[in-house]
PDB file of N, CA and C in Angstrom:
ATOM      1  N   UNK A   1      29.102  59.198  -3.059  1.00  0.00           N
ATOM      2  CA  UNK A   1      29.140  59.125  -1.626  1.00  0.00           C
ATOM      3  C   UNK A   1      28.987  57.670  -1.154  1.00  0.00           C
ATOM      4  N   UNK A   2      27.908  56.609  -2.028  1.00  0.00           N
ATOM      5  CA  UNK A   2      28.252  55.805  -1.526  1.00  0.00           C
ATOM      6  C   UNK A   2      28.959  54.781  -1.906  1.00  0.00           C
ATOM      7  N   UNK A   3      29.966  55.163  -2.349  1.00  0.00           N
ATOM      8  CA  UNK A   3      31.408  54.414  -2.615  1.00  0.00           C
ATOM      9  C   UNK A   3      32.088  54.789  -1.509  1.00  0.00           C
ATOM     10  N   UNK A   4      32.645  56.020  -1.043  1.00  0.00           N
ATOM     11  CA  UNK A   4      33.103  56.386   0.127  1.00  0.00           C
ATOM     12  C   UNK A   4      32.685  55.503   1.740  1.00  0.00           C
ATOM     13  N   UNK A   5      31.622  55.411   1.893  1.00  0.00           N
ATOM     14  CA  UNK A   5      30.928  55.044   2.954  1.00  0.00           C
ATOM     15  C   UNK A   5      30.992  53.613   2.681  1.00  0.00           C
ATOM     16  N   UNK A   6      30.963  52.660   1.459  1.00  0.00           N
ATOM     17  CA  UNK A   6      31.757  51.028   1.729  1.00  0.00           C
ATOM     18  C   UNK A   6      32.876  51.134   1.612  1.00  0.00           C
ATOM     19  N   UNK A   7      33.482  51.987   1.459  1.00  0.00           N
ATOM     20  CA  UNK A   7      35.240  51.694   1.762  1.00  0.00           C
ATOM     21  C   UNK A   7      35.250  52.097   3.245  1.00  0.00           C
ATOM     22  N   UNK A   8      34.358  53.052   4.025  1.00  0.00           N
ATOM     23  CA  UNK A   8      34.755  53.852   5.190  1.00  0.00           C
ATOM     24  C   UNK A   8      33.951  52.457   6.530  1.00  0.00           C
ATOM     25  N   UNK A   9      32.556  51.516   5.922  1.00  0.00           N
ATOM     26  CA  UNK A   9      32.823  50.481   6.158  1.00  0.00           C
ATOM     27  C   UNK A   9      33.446  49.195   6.520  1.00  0.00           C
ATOM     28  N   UNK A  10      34.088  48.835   5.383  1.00  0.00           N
ATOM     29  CA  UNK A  10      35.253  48.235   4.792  1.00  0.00           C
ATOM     30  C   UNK A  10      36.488  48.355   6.117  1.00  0.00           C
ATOM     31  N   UNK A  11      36.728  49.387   6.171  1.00  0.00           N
ATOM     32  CA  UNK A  11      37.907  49.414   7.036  1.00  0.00           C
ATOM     33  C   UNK A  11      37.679  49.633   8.541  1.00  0.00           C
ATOM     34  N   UNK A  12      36.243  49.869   8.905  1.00  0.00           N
ATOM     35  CA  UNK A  12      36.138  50.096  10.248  1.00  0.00           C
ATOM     36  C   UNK A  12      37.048  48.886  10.651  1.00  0.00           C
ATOM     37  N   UNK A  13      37.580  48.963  12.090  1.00  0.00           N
ATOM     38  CA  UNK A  13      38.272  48.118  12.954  1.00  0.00           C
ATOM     39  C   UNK A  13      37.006  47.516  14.028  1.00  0.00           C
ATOM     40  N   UNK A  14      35.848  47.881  14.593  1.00  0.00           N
ATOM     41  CA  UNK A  14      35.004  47.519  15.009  1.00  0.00           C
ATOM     42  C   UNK A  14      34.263  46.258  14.842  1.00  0.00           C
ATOM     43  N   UNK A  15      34.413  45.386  15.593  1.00  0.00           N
ATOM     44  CA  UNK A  15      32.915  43.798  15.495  1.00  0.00           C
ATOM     45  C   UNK A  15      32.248  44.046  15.732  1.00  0.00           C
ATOM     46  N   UNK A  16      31.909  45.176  16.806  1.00  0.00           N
ATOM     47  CA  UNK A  16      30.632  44.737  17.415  1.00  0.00           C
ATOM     48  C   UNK A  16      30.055  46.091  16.616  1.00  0.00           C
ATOM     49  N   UNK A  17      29.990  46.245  15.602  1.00  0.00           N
ATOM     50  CA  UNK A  17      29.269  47.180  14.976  1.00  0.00           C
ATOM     51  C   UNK A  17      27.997  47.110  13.887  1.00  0.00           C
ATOM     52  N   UNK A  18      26.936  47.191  13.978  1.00  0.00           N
ATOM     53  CA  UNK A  18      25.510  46.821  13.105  1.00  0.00           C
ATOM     54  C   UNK A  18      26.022  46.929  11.871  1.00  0.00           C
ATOM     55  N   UNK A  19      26.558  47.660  11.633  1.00  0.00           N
ATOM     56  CA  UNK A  19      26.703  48.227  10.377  1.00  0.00           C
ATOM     57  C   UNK A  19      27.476  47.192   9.785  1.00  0.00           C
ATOM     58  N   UNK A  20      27.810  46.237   9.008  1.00  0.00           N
ATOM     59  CA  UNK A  20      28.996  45.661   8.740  1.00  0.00           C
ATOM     60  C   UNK A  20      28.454  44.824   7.590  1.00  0.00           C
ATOM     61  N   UNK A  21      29.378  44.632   6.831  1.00  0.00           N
ATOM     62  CA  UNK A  21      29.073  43.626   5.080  1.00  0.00           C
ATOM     63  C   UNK A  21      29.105  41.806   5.902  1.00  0.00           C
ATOM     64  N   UNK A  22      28.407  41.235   4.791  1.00  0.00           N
ATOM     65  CA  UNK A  22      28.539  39.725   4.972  1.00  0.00           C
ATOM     66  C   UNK A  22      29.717  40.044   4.341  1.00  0.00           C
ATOM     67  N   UNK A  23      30.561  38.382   4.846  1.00  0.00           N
ATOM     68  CA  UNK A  23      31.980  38.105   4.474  1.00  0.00           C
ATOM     69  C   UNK A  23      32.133  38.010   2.840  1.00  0.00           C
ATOM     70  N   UNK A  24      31.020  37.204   2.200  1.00  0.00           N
ATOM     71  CA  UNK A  24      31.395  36.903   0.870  1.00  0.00           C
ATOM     72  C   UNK A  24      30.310  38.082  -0.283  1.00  0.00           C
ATOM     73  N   UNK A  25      29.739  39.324   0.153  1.00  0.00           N
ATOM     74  CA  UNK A  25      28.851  40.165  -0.249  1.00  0.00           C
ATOM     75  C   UNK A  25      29.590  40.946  -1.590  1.00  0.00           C
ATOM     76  N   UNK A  26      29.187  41.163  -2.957  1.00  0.00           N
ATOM     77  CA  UNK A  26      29.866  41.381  -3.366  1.00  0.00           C
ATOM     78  C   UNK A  26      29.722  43.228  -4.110  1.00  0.00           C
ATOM     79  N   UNK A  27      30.937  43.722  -4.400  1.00  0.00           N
ATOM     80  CA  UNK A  27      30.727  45.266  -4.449  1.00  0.00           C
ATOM     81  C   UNK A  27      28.821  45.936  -4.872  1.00  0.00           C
ATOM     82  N   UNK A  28      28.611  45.110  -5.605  1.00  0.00           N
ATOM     83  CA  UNK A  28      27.306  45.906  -5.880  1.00  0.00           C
ATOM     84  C   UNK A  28      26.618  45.687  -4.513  1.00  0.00           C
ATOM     85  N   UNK A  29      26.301  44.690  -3.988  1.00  0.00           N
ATOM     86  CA  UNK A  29      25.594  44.152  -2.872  1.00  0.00           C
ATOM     87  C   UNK A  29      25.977  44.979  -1.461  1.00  0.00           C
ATOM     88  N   UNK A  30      26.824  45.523  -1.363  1.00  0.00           N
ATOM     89  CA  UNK A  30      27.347  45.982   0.006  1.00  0.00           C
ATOM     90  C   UNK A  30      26.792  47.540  -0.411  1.00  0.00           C
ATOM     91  N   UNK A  31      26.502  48.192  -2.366  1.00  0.00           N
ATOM     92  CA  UNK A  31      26.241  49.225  -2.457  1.00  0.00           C
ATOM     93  C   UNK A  31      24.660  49.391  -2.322  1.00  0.00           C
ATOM     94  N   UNK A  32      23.643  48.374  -2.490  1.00  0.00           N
ATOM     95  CA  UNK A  32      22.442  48.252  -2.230  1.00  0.00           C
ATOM     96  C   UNK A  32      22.345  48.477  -0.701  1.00  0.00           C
ATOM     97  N   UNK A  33      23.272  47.391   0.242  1.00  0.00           N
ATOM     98  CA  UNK A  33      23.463  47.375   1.438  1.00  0.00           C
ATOM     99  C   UNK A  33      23.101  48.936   2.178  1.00  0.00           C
ATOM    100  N   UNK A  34      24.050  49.282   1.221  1.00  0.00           N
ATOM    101  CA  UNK A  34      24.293  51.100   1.680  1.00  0.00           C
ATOM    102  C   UNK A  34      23.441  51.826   1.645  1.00  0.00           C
ATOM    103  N   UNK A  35      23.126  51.859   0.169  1.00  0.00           N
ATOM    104  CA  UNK A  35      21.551  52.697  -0.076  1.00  0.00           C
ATOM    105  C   UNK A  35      20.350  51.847   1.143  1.00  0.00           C
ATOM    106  N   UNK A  36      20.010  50.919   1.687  1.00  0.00           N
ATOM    107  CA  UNK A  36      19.426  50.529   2.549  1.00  0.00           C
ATOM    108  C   UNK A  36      19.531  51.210   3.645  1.00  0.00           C
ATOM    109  N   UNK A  37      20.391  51.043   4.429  1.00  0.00           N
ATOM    110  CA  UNK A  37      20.772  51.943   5.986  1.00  0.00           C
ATOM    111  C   UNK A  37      21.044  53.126   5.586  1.00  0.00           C
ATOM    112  N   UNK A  38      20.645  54.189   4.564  1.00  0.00           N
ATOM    113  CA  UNK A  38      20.775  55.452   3.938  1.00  0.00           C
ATOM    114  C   UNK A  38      20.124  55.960   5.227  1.00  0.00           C
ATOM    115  N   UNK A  39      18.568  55.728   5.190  1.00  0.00           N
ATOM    116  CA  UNK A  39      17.775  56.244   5.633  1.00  0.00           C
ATOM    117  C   UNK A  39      17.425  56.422   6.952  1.00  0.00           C
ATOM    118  N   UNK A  40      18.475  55.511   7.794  1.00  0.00           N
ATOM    119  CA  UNK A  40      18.710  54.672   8.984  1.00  0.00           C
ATOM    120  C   UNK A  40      19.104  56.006   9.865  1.00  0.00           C
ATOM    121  N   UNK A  41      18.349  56.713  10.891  1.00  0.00           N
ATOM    122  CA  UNK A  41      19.098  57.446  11.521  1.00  0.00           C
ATOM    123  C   UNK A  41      20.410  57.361  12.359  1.00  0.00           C
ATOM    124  N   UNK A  42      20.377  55.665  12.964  1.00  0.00           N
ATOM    125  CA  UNK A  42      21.386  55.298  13.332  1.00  0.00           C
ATOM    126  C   UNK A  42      22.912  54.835  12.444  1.00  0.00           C
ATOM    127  N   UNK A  43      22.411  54.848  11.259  1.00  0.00           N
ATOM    128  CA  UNK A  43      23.576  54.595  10.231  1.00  0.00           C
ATOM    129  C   UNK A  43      24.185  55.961  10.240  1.00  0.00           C
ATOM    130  N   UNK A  44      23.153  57.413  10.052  1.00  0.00           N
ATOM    131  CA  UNK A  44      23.246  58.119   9.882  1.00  0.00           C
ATOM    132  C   UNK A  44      25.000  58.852  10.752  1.00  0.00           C
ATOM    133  N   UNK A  45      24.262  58.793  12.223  1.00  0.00           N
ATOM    134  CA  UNK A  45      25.025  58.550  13.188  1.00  0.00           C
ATOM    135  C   UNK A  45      26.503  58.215  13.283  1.00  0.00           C
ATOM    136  N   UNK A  46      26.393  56.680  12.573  1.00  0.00           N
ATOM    137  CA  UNK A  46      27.560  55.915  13.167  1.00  0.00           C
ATOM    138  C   UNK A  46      28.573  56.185  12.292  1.00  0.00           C
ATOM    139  N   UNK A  47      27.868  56.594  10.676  1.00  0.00           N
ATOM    140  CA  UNK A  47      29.028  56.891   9.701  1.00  0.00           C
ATOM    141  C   UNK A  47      29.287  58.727  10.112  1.00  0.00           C
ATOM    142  N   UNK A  48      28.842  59.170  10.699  1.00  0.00           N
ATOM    143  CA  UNK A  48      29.284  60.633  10.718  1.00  0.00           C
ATOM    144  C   UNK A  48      30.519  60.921  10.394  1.00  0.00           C
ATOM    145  N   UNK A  49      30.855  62.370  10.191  1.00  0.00           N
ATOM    146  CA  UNK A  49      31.830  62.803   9.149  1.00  0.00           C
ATOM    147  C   UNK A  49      32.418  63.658  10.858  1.00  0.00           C
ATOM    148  N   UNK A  50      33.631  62.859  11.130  1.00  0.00           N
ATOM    149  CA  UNK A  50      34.314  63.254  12.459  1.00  0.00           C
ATOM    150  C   UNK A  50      35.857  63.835  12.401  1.00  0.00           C
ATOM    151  N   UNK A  51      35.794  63.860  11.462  1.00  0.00           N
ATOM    152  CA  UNK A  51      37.424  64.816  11.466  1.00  0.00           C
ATOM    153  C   UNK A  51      37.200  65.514  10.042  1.00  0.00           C
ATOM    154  N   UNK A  52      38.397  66.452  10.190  1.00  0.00           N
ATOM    155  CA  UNK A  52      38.692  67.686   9.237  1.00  0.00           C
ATOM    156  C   UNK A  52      39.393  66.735   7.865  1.00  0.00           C
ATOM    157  N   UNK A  53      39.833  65.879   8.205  1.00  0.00           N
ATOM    158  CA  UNK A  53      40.427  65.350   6.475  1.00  0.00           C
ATOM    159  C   UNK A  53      39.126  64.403   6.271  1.00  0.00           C
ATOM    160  N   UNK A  54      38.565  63.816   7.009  1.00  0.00           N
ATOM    161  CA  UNK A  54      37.301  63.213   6.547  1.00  0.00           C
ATOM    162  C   UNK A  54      36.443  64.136   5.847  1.00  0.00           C
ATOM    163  N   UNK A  55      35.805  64.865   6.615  1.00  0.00           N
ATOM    164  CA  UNK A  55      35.216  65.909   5.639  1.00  0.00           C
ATOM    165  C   UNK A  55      35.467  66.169   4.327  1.00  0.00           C
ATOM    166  N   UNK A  56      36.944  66.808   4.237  1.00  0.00           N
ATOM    167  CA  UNK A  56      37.580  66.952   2.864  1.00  0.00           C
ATOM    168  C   UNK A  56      37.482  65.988   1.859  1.00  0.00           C
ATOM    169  N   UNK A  57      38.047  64.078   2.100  1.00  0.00           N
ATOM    170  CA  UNK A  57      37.329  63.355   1.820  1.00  0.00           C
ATOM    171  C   UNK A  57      36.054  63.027   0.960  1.00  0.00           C
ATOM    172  N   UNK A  58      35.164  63.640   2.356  1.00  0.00           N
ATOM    173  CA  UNK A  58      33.583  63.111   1.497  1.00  0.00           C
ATOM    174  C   UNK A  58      33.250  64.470   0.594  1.00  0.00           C
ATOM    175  N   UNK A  59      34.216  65.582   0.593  1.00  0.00           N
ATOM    176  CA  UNK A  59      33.912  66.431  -0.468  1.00  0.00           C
ATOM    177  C   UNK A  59      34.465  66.915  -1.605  1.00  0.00           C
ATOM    178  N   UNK A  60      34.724  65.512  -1.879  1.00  0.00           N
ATOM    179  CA  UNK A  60      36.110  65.099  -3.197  1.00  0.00           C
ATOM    180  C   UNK A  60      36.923  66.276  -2.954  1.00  0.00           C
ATOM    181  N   UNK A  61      37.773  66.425  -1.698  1.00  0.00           N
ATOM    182  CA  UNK A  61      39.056  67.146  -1.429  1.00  0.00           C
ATOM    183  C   UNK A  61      38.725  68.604  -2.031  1.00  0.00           C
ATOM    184  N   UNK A  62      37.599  69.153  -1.708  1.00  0.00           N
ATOM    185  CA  UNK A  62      37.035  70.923  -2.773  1.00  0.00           C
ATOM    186  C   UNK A  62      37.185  71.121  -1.456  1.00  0.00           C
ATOM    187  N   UNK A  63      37.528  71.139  -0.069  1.00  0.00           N
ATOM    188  CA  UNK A  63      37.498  72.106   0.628  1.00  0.00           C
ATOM    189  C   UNK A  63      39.293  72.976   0.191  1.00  0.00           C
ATOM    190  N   UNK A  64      38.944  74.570   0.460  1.00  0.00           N
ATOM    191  CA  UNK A  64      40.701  75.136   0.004  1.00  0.00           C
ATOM    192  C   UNK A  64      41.644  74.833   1.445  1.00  0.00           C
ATOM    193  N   UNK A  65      42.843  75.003   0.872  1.00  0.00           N
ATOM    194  CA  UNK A  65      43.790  74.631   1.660  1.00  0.00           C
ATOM    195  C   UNK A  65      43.931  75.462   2.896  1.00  0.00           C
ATOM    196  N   UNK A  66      43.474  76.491   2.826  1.00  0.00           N
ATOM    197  CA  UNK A  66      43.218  77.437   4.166  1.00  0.00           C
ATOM    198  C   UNK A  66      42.087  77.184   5.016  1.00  0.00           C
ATOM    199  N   UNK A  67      41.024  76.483   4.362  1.00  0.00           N
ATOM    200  CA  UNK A  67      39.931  75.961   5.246  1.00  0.00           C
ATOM    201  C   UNK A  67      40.513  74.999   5.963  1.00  0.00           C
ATOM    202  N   UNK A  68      41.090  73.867   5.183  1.00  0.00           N
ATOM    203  CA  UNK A  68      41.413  72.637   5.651  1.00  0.00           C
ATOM    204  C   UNK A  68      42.773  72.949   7.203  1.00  0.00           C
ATOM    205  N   UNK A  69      43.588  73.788   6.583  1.00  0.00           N
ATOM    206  CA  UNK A  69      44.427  74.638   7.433  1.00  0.00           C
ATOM    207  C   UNK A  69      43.858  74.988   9.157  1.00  0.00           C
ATOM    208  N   UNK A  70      42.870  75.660   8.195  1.00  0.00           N
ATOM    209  CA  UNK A  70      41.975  76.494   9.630  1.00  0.00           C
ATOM    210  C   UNK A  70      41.301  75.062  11.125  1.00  0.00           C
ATOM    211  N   UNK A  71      40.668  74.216   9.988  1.00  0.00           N
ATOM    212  CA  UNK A  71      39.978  73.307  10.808  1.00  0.00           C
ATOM    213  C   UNK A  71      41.341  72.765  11.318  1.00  0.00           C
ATOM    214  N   UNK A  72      41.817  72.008  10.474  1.00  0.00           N
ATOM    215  CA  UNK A  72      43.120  71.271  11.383  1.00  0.00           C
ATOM    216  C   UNK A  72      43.937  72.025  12.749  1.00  0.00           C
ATOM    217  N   UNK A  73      43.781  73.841  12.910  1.00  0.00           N
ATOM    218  CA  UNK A  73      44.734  74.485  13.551  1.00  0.00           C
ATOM    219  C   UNK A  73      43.279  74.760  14.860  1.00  0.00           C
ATOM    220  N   UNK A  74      42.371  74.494  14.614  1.00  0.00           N
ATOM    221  CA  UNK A  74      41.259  74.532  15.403  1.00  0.00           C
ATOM    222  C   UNK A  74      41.326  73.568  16.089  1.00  0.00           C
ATOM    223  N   UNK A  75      41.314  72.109  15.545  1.00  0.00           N
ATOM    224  CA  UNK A  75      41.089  71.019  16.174  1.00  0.00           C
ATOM    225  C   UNK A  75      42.498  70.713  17.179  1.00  0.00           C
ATOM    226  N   UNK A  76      43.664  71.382  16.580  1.00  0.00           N
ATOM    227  CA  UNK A  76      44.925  71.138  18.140  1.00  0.00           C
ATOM    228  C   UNK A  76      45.102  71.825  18.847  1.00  0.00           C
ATOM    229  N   UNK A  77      43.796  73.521  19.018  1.00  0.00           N
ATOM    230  CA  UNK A  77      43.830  73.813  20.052  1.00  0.00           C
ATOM    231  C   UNK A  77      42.794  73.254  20.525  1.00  0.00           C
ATOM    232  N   UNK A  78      42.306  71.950  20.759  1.00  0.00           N
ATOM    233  CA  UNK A  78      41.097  71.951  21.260  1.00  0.00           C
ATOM    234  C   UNK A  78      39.628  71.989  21.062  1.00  0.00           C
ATOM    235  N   UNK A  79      39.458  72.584  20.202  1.00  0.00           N
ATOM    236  CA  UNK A  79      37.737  72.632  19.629  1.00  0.00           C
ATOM    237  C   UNK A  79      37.248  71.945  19.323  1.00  0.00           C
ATOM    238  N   UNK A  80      36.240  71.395  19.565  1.00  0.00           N
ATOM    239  CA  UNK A  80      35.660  69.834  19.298  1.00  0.00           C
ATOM    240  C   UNK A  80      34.976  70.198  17.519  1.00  0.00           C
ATOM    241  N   UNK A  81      35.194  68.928  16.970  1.00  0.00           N
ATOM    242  CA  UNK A  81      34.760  68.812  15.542  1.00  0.00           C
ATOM    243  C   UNK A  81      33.683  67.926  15.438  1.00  0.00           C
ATOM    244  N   UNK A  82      32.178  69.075  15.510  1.00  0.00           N
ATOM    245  CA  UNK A  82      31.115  67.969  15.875  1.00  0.00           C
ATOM    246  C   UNK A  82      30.971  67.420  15.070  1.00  0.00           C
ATOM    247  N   UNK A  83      30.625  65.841  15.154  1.00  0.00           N
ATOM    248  CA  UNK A  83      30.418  65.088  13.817  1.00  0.00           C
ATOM    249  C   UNK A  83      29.012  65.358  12.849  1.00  0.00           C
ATOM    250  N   UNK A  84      28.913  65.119  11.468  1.00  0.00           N
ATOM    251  CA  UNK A  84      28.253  65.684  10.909  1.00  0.00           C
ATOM    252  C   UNK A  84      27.668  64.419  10.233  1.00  0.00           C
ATOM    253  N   UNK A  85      26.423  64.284  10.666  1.00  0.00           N
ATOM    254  CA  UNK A  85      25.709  63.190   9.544  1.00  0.00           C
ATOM    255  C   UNK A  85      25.754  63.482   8.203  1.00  0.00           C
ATOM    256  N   UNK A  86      25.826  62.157   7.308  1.00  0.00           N
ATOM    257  CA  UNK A  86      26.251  62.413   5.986  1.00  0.00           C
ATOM    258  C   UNK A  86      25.470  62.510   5.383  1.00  0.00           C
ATOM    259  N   UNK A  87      24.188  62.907   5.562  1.00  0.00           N
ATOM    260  CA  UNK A  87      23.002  62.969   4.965  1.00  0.00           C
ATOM    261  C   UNK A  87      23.303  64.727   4.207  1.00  0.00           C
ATOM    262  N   UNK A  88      23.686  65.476   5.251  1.00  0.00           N
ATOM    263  CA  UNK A  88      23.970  66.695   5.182  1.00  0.00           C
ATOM    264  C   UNK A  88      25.092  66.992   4.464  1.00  0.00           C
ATOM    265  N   UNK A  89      26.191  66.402   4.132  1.00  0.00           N
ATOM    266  CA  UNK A  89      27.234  66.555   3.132  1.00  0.00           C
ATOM    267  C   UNK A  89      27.112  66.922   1.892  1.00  0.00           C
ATOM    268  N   UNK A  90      25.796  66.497   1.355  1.00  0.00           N
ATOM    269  CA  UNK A  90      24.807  66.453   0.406  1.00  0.00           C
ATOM    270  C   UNK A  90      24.441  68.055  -0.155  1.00  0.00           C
ATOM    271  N   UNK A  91      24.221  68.833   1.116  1.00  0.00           N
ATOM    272  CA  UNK A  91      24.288  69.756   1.292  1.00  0.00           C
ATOM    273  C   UNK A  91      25.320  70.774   1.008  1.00  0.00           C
ATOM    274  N   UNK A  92      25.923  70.491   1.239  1.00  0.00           N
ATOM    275  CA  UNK A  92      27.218  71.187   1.740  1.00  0.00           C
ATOM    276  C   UNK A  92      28.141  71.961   0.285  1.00  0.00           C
ATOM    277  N   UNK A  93      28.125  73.149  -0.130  1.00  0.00           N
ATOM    278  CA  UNK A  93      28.401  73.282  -0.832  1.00  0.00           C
ATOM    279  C   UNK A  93      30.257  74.646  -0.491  1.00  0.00           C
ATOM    280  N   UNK A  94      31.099  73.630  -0.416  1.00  0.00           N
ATOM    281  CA  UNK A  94      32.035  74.405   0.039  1.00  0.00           C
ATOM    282  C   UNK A  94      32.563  75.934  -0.721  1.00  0.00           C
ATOM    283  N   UNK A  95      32.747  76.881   0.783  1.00  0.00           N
ATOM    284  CA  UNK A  95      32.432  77.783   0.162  1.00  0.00           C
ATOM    285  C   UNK A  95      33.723  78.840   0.148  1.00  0.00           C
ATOM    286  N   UNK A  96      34.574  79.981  -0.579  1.00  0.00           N
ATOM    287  CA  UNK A  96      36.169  80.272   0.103  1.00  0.00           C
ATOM    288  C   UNK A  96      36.228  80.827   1.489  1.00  0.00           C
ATOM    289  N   UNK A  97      37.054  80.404   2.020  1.00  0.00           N
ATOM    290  CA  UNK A  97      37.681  81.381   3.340  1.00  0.00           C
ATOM    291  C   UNK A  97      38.028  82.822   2.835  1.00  0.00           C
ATOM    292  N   UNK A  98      37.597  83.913   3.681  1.00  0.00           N
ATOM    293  CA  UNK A  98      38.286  84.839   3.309  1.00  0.00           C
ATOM    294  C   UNK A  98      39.021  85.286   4.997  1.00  0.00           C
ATOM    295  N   UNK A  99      40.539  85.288   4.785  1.00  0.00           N
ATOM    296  CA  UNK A  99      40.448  85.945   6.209  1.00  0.00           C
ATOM    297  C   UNK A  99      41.703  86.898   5.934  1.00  0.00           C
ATOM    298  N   UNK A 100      41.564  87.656   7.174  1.00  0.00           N
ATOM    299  CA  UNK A 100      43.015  89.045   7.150  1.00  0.00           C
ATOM    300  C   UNK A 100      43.992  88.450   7.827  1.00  0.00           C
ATOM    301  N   UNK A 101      45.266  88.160   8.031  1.00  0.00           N
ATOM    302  CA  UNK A 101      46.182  88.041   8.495  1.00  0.00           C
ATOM    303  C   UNK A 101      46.717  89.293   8.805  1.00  0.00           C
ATOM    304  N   UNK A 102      46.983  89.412  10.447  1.00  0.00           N
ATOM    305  CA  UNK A 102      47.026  90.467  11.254  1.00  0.00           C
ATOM    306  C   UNK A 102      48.790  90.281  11.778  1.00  0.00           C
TER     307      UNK A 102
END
């Protein structure tokens, strides 16, 4: 996970963001970095897990293709995808969809 979270770092587009690597910091150092603001409720926060392929993502892609389906067909009608601190990902032990097609 926290390889995910310095690449998800890494690419923010944001300056004005706390969270951010020194310019010349090098891979181990940005992973200490990480384990540091682990504990950070506001890190917690800012890295939240905010979309349906993110999720999938931080759960080495084990969600099934009908979950991933489901969330994605949720989120374009509308349903908000509350973001999920990544503390809780940890947690998260994906589990099958079962549904009837009517």
């Amino acid at each position: 996970m926290l390889h995910l979270l310095v690449s998800k770092i890494e690419n923010r587009h944001s300056s004005s963001t706390r969270y951010k690597f020194e310019t010349e910091s090098s891979y181990e150092e940005k992973l200490r970095t990480v384990s540091t603001w682990w504990n950070e409720p506001r890190f917690q926060l800012a890295m939240a897990v905010k979309k349906p392929s993110e999720l999938n993502k931080f759960l080495n892609y084990s969600l099934s293709e009908e979950m991933t389906e489901l969330l994605l067909e949720a989120k374009k009608k509308g349903m908000p995808f509350l973001p999920l601190p990544i503390i809780y990902l940890c947690l998260i032990q994906p589990a099958r969809v079962i549904t009837t097609k009517r």
